[in-house]
PDB file of N, CA and C in Angstrom:
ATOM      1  N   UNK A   1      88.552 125.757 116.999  1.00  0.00           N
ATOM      2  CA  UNK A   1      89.460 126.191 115.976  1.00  0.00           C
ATOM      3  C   UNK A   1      88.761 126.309 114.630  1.00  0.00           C
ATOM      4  N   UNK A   2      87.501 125.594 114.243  1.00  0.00           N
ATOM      5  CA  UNK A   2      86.557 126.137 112.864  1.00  0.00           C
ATOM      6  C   UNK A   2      86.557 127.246 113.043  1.00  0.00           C
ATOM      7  N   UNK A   3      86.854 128.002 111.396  1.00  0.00           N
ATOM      8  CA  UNK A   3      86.345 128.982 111.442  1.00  0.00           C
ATOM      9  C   UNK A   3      87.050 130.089 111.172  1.00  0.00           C
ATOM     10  N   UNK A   4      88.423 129.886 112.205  1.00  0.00           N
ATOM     11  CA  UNK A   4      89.310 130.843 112.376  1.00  0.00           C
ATOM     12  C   UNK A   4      90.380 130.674 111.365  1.00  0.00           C
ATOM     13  N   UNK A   5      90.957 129.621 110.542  1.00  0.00           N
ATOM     14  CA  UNK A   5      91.822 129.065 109.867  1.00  0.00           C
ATOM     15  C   UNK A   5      91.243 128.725 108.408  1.00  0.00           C
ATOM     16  N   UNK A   6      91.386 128.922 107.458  1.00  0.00           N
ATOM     17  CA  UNK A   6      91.093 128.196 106.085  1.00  0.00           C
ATOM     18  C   UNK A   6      92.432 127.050 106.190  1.00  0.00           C
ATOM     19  N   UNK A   7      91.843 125.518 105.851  1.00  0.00           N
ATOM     20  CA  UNK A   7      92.394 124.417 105.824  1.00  0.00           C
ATOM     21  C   UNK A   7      93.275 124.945 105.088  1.00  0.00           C
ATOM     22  N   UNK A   8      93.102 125.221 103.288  1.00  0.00           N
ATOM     23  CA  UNK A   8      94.377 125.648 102.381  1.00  0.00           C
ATOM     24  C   UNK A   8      95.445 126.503 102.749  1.00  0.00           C
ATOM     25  N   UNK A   9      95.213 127.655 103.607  1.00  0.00           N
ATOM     26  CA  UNK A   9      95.565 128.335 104.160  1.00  0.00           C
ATOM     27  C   UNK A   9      97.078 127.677 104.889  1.00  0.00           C
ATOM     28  N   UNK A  10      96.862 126.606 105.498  1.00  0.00           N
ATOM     29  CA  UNK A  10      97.532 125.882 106.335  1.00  0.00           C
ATOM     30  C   UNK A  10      98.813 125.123 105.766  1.00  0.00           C
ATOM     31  N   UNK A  11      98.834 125.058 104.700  1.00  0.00           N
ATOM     32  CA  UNK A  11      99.236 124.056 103.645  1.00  0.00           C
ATOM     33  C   UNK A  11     100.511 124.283 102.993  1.00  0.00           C
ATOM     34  N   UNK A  12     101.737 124.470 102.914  1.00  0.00           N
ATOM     35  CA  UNK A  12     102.861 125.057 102.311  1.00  0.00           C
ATOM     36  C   UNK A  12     102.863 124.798 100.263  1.00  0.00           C
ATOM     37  N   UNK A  13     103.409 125.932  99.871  1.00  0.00           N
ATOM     38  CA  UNK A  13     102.883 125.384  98.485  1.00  0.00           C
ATOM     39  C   UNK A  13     103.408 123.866  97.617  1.00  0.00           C
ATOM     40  N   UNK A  14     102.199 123.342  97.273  1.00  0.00           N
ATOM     41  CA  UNK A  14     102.503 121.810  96.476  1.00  0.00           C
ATOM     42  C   UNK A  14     101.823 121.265  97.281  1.00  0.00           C
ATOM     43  N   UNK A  15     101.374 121.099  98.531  1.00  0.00           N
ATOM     44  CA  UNK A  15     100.651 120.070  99.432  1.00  0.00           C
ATOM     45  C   UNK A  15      99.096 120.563  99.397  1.00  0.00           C
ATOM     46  N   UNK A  16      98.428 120.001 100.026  1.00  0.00           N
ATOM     47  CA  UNK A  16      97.187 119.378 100.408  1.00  0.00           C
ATOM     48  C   UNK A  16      97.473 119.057 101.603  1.00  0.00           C
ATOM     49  N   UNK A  17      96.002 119.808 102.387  1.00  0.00           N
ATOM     50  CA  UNK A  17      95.950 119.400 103.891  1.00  0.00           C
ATOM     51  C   UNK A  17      94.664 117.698 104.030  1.00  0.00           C
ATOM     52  N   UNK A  18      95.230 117.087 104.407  1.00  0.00           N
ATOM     53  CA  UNK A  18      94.107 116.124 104.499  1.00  0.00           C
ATOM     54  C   UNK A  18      93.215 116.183 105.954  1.00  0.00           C
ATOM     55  N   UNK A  19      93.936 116.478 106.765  1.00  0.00           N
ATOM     56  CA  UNK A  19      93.204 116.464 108.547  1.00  0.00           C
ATOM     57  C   UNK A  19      93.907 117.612 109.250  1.00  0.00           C
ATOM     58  N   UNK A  20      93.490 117.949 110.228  1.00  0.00           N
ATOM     59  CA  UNK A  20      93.786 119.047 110.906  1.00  0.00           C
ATOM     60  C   UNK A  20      92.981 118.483 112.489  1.00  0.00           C
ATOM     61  N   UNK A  21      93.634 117.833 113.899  1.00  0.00           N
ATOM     62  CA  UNK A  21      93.277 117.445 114.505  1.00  0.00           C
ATOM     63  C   UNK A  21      94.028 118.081 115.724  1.00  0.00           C
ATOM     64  N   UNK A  22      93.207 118.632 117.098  1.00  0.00           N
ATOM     65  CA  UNK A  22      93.803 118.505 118.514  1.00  0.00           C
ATOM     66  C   UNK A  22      95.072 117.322 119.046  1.00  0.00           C
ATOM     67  N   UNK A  23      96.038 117.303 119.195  1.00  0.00           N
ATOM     68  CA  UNK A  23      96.560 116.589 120.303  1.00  0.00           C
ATOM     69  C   UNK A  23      97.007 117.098 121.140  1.00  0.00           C
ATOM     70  N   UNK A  24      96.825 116.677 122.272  1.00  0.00           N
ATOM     71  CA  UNK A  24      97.309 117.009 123.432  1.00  0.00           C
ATOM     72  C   UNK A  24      97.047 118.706 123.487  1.00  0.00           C
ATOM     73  N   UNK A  25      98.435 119.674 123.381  1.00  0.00           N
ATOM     74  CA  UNK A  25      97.702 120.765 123.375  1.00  0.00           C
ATOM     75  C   UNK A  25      98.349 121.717 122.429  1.00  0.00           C
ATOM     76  N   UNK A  26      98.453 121.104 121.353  1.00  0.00           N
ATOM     77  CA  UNK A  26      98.944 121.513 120.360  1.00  0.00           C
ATOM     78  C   UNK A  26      97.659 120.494 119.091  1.00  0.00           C
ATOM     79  N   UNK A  27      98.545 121.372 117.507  1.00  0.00           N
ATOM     80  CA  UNK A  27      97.506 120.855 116.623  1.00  0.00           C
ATOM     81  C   UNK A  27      98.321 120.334 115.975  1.00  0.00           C
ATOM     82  N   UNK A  28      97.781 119.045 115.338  1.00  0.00           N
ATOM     83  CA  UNK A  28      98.271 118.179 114.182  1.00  0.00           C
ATOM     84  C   UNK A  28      97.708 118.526 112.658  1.00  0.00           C
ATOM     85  N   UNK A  29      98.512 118.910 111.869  1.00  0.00           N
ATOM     86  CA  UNK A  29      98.129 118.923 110.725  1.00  0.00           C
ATOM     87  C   UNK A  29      98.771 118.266 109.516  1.00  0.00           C
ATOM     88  N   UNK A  30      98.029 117.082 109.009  1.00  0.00           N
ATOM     89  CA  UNK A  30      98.859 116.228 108.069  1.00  0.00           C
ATOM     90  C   UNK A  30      98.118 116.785 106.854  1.00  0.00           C
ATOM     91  N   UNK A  31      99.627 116.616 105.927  1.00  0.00           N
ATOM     92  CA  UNK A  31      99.205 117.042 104.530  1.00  0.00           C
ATOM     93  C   UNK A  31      99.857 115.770 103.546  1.00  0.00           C
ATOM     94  N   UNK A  32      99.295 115.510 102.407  1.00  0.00           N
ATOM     95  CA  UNK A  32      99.733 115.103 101.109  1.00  0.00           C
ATOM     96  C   UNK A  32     100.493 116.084  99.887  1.00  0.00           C
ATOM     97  N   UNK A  33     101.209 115.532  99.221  1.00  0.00           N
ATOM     98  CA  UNK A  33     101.600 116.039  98.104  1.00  0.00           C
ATOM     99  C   UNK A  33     100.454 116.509  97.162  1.00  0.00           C
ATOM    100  N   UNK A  34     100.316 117.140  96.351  1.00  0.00           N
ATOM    101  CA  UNK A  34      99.258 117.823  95.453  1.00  0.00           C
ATOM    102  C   UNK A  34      99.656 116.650  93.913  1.00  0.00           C
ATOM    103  N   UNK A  35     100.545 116.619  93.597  1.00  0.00           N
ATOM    104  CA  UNK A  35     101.262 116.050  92.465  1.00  0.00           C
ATOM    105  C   UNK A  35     100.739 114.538  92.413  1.00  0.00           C
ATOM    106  N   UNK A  36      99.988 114.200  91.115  1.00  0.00           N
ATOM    107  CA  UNK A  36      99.907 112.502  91.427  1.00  0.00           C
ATOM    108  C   UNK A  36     100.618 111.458  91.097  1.00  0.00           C
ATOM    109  N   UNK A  37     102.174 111.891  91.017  1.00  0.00           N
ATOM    110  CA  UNK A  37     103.312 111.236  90.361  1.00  0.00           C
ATOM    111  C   UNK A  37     104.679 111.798  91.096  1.00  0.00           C
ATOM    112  N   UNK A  38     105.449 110.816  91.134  1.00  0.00           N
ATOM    113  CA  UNK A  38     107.221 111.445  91.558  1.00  0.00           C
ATOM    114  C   UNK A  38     107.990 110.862  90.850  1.00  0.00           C
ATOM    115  N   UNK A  39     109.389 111.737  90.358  1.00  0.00           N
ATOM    116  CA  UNK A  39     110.465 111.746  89.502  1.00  0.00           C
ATOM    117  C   UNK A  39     111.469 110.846  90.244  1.00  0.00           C
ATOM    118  N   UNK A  40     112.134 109.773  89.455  1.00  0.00           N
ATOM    119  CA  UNK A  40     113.237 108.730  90.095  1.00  0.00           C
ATOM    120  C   UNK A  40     114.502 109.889  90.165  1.00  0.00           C
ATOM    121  N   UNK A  41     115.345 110.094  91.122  1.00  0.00           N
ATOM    122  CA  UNK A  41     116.072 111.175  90.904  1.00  0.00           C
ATOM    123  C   UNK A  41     117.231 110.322  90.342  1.00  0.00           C
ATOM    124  N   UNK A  42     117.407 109.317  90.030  1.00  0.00           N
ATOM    125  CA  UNK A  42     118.227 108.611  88.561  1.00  0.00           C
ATOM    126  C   UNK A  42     118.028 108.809  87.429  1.00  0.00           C
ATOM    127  N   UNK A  43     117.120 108.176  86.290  1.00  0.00           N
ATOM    128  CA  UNK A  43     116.425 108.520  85.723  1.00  0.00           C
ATOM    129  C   UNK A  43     115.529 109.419  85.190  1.00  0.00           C
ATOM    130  N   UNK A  44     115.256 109.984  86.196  1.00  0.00           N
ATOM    131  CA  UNK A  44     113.844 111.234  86.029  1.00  0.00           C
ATOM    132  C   UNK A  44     113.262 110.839  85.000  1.00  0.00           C
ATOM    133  N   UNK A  45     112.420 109.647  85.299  1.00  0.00           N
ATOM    134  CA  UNK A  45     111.432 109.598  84.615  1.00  0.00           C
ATOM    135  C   UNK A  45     110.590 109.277  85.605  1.00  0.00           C
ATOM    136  N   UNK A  46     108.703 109.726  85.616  1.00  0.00           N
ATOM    137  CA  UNK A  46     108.300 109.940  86.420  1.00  0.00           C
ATOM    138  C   UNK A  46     107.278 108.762  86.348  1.00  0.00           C
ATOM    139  N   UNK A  47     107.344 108.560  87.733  1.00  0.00           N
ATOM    140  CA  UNK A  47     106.320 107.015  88.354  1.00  0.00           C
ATOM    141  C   UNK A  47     105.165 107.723  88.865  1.00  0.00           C
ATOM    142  N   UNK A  48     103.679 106.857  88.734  1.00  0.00           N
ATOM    143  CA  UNK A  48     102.117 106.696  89.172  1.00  0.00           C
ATOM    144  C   UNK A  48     102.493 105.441  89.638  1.00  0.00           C
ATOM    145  N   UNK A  49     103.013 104.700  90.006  1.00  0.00           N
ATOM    146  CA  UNK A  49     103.048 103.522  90.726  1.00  0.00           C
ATOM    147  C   UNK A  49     103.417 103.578  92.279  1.00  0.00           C
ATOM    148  N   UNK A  50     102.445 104.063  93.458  1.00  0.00           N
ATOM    149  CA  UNK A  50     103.505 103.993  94.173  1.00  0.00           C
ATOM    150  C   UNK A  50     103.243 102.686  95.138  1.00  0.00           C
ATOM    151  N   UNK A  51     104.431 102.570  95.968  1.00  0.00           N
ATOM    152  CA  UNK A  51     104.895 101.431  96.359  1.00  0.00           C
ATOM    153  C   UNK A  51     104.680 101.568  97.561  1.00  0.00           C
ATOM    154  N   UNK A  52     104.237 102.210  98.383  1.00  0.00           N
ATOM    155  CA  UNK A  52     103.933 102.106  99.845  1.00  0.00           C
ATOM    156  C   UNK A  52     103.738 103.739 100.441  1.00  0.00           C
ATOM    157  N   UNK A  53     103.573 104.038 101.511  1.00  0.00           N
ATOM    158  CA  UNK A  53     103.354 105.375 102.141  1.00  0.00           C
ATOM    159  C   UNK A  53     104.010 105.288 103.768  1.00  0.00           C
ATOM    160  N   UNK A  54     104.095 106.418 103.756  1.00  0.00           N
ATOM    161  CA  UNK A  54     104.912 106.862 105.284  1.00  0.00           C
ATOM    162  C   UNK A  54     104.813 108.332 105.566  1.00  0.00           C
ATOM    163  N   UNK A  55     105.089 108.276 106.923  1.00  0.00           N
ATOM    164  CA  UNK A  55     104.862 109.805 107.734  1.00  0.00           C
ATOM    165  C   UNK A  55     106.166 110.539 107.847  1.00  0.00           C
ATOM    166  N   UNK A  56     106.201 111.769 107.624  1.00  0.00           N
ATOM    167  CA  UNK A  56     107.792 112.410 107.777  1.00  0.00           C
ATOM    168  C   UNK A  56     107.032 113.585 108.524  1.00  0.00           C
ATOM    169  N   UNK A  57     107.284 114.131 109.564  1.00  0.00           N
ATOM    170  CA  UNK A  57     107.663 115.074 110.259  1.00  0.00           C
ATOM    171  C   UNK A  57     108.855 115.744 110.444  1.00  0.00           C
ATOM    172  N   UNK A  58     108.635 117.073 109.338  1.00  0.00           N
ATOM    173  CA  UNK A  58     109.730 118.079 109.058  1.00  0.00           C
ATOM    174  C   UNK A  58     109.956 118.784 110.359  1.00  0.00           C
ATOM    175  N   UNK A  59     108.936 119.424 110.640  1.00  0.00           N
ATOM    176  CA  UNK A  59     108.963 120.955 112.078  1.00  0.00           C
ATOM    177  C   UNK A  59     107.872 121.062 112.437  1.00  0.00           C
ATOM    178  N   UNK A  60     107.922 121.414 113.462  1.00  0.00           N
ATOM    179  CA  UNK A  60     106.870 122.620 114.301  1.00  0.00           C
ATOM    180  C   UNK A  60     106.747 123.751 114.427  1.00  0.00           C
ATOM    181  N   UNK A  61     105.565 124.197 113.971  1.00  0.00           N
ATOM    182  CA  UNK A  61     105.361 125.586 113.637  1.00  0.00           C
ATOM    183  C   UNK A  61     104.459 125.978 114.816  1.00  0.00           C
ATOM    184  N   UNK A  62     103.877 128.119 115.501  1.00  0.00           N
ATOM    185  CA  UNK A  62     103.192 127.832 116.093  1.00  0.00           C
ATOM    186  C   UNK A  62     102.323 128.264 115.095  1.00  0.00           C
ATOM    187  N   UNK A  63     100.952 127.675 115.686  1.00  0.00           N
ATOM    188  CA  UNK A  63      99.718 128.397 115.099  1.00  0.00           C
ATOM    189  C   UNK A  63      98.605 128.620 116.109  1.00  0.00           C
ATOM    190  N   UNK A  64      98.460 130.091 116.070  1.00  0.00           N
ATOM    191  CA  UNK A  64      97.280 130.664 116.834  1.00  0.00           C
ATOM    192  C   UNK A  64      97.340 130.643 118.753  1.00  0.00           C
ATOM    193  N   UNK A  65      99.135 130.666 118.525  1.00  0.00           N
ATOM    194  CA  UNK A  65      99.718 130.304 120.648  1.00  0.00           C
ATOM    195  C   UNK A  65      99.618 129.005 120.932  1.00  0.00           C
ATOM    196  N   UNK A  66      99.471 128.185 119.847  1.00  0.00           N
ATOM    197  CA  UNK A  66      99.539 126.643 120.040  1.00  0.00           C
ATOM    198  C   UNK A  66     100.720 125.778 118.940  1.00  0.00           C
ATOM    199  N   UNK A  67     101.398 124.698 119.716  1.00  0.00           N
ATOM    200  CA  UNK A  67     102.047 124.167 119.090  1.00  0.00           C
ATOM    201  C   UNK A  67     101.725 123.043 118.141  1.00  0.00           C
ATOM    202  N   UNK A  68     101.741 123.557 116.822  1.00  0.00           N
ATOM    203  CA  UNK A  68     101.483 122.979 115.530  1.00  0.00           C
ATOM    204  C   UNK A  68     102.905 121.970 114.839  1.00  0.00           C
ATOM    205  N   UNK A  69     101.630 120.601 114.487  1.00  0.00           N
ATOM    206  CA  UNK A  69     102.911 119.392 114.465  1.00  0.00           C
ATOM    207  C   UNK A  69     102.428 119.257 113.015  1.00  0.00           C
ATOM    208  N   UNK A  70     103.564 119.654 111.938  1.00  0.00           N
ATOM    209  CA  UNK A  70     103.163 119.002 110.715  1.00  0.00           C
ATOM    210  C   UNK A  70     103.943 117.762 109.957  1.00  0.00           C
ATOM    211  N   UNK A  71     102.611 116.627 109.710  1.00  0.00           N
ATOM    212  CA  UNK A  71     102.837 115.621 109.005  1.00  0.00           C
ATOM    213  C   UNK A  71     102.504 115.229 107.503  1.00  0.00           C
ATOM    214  N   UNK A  72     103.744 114.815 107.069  1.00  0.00           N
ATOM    215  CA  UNK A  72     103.357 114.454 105.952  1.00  0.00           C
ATOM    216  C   UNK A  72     103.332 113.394 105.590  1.00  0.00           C
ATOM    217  N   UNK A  73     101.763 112.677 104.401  1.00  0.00           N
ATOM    218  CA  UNK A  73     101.872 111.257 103.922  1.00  0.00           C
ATOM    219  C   UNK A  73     102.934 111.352 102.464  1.00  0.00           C
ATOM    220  N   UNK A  74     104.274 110.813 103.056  1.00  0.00           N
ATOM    221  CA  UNK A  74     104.979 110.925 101.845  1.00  0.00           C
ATOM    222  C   UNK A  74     104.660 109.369 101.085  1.00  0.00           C
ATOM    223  N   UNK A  75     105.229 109.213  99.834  1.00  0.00           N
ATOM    224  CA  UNK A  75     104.751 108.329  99.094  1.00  0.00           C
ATOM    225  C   UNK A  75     106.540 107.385  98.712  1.00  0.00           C
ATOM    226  N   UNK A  76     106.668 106.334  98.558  1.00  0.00           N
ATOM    227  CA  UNK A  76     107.437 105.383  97.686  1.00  0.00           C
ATOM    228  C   UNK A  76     107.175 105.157  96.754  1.00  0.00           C
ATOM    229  N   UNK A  77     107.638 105.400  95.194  1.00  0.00           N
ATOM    230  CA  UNK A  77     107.386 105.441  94.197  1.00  0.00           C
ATOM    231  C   UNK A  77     108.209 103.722  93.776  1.00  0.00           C
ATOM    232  N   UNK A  78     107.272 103.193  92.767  1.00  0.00           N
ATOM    233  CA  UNK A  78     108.222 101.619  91.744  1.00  0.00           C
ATOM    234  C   UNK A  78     108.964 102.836  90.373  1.00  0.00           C
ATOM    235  N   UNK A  79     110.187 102.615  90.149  1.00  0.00           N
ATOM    236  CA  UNK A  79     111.047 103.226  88.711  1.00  0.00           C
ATOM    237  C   UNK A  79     110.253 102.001  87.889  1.00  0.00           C
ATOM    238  N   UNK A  80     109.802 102.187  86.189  1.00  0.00           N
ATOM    239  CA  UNK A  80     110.177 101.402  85.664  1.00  0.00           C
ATOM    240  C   UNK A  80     110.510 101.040  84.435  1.00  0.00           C
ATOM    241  N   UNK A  81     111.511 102.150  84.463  1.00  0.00           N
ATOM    242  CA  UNK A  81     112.908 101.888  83.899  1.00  0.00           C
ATOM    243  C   UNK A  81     113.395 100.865  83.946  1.00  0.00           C
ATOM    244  N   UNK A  82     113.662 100.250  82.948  1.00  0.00           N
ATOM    245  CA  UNK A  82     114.273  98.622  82.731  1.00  0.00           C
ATOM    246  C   UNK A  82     115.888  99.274  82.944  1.00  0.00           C
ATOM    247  N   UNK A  83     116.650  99.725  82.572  1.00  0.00           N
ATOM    248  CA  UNK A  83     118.289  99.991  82.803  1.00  0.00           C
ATOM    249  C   UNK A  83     118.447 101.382  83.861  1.00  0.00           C
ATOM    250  N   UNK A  84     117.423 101.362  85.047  1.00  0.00           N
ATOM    251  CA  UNK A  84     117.832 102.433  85.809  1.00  0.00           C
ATOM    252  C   UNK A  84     117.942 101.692  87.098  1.00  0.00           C
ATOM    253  N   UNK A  85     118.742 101.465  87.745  1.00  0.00           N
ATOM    254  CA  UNK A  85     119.717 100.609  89.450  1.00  0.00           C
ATOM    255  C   UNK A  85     118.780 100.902  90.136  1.00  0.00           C
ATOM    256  N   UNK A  86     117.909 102.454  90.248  1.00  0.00           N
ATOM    257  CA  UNK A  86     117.211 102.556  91.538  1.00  0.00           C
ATOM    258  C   UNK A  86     115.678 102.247  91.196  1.00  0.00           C
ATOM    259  N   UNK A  87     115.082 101.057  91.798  1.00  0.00           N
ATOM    260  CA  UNK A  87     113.636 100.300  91.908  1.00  0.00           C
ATOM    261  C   UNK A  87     112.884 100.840  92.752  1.00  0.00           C
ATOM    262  N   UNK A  88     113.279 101.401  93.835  1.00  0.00           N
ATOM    263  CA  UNK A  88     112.280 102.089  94.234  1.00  0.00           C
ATOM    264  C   UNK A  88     112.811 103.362  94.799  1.00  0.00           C
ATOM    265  N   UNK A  89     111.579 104.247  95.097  1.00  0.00           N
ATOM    266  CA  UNK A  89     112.538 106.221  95.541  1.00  0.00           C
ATOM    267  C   UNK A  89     111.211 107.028  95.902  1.00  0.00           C
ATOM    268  N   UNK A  90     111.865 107.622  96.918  1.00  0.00           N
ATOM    269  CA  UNK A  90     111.084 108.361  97.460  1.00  0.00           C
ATOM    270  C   UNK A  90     110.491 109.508  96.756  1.00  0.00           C
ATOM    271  N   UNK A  91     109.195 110.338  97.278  1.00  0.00           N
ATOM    272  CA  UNK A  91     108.930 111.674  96.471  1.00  0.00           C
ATOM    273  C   UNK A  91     110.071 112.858  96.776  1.00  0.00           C
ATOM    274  N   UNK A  92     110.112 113.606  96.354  1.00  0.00           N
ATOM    275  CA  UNK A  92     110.549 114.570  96.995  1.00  0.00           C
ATOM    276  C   UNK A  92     109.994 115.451  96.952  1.00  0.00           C
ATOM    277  N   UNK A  93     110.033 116.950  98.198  1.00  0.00           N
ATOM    278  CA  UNK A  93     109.521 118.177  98.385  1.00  0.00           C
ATOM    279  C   UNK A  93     110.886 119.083  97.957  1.00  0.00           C
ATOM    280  N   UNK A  94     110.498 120.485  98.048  1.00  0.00           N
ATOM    281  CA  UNK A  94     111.209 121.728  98.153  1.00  0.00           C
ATOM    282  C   UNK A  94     111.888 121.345  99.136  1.00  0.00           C
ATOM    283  N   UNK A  95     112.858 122.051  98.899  1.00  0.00           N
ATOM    284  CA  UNK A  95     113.583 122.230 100.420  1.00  0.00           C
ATOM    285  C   UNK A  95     113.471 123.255 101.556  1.00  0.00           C
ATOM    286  N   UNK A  96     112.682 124.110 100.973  1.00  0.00           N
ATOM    287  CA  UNK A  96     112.375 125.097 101.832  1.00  0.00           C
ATOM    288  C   UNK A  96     110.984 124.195 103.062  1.00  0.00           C
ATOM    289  N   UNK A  97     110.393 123.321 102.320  1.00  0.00           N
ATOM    290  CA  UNK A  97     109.364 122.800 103.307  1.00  0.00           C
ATOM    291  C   UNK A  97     110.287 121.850 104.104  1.00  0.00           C
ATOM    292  N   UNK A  98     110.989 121.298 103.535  1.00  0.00           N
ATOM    293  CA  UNK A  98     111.319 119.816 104.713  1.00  0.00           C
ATOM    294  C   UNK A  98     113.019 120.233 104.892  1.00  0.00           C
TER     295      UNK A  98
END
């Protein structure tokens, strides 16, 4: 599969591809957010603190007659906002990606 694909290429806009790997007989491609910060959707004020990481698998796409699994390292952001209820919050994407 080098060669035939540009990694960026792969990538929906705002993300970063980090790996692009075989399983089974389909391809895995995990991406990151591009952004080095996320907005508390209380508050909106925006956190560099984040608080942990996790995988979300939106869809499967094909790519190239093979079934393509995309993952994303989403992030947990700390608020810290002293008078805002929500302490911790997820990033968010477009909605057109997830």
């Amino acid at each position: 599969m080098h060669g035939r694909f540009q990694r960026a290429n792969l990538a929906p806009e705002g993300f970063i591809v980090v790996s692009v790997q075989n399983v089974g007989e389909g391809v895995e491609i995990l991406l990151r957010s591009r952004h080095g910060s996320g907005t508390c959707p209380d508050c909106g004020r925006r956190s560099y603190r984040v608080q942990s990481r996790y995988i979300r698998r939106p869809l499967d796409l094909p790519l190239g007659g093979r079934r393509a699994f995309l993952a994303i390292r989403a992030r947990r952001f700390w608020c810290d906002t002293a008078i805002c209820r929500r302490r911790i919050f997820c990033e968010q994407f477009d909605h057109g990606v997830l």
